[in-house]
Protein backbone atom coordinates (compact mmCIF):
# COMPACT_ATOMS: atom_id res chain seq x y z
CA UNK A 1 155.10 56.94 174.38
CA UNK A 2 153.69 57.45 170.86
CA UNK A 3 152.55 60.64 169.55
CA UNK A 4 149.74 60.55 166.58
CA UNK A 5 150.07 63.09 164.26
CA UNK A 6 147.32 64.45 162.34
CA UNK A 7 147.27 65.50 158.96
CA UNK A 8 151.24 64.79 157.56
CA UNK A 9 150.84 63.97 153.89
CA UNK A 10 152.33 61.00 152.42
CA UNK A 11 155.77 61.97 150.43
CA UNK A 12 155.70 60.31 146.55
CA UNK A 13 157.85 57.31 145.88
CA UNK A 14 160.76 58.39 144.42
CA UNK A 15 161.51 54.75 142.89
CA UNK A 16 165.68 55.47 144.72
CA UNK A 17 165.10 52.03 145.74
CA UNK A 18 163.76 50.47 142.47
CA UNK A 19 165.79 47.02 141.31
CA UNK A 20 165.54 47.86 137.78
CA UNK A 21 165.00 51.10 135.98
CA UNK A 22 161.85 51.04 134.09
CA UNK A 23 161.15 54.78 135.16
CA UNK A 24 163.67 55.76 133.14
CA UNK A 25 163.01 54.60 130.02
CA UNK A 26 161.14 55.98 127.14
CA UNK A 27 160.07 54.45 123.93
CA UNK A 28 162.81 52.10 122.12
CA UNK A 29 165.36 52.16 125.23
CA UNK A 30 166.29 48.28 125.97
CA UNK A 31 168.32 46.59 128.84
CA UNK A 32 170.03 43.29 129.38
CA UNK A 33 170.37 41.29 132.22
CA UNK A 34 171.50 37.41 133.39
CA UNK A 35 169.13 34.66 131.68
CA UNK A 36 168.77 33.64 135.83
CA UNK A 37 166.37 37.31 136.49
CA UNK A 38 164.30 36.56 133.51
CA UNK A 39 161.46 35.46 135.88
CA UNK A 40 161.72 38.38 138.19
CA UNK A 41 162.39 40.80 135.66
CA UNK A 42 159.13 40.21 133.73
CA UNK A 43 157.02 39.80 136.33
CA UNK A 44 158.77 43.44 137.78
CA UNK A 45 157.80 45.32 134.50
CA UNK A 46 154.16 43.94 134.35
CA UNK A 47 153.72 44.94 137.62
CA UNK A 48 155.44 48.63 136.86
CA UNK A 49 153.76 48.82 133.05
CA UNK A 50 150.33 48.53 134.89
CA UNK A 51 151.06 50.94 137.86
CA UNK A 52 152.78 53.64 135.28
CA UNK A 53 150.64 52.86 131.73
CA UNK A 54 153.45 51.54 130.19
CA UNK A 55 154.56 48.49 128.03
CA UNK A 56 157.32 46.36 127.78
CA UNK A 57 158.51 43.49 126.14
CA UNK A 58 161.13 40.84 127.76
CA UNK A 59 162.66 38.31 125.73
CA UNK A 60 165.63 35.96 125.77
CA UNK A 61 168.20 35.86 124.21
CA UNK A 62 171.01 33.37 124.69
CA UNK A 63 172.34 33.66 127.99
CA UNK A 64 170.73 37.47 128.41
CA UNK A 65 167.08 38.71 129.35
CA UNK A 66 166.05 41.87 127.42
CA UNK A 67 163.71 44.59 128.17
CA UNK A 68 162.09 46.93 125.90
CA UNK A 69 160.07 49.89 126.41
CA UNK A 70 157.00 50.11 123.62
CA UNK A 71 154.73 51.82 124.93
């Protein structure tokens, strides 16, 4: 049987499971990962950026991805 439980508050994300660490960063840090993640990687810090109010830029370069904090 189930018990319901009134009134247990929701713990914060701690982000211990996050793929990439964008809560981390401050302004000017930069990390590089496989050209292959380029896709999920951008799409991962738009996503974060808007959730958090920051910015990033991700560029390629060569066989690399980069991410930048800017904002």
């Amino acid at each position: 049987m189930i018990t319901l439980e009134k009134d247990m508050p929701i713990p914060p994300a701690n982000g211990a499971n996050a793929r990439y660490p964008f809560g981390d960063m401050v302004v000017g840090d930069s990390f590089a990962l496989p050209k292959q993640q380029a896709n999920s990687v951008r799409s991962a810090a738009s996503q974060f950026g808007k959730r958090n109010d920051m910015r990033f830029a991700v560029r390629v370069q060569g066989e690399q991805v980069r991410v930048w904090r800017t904002a």
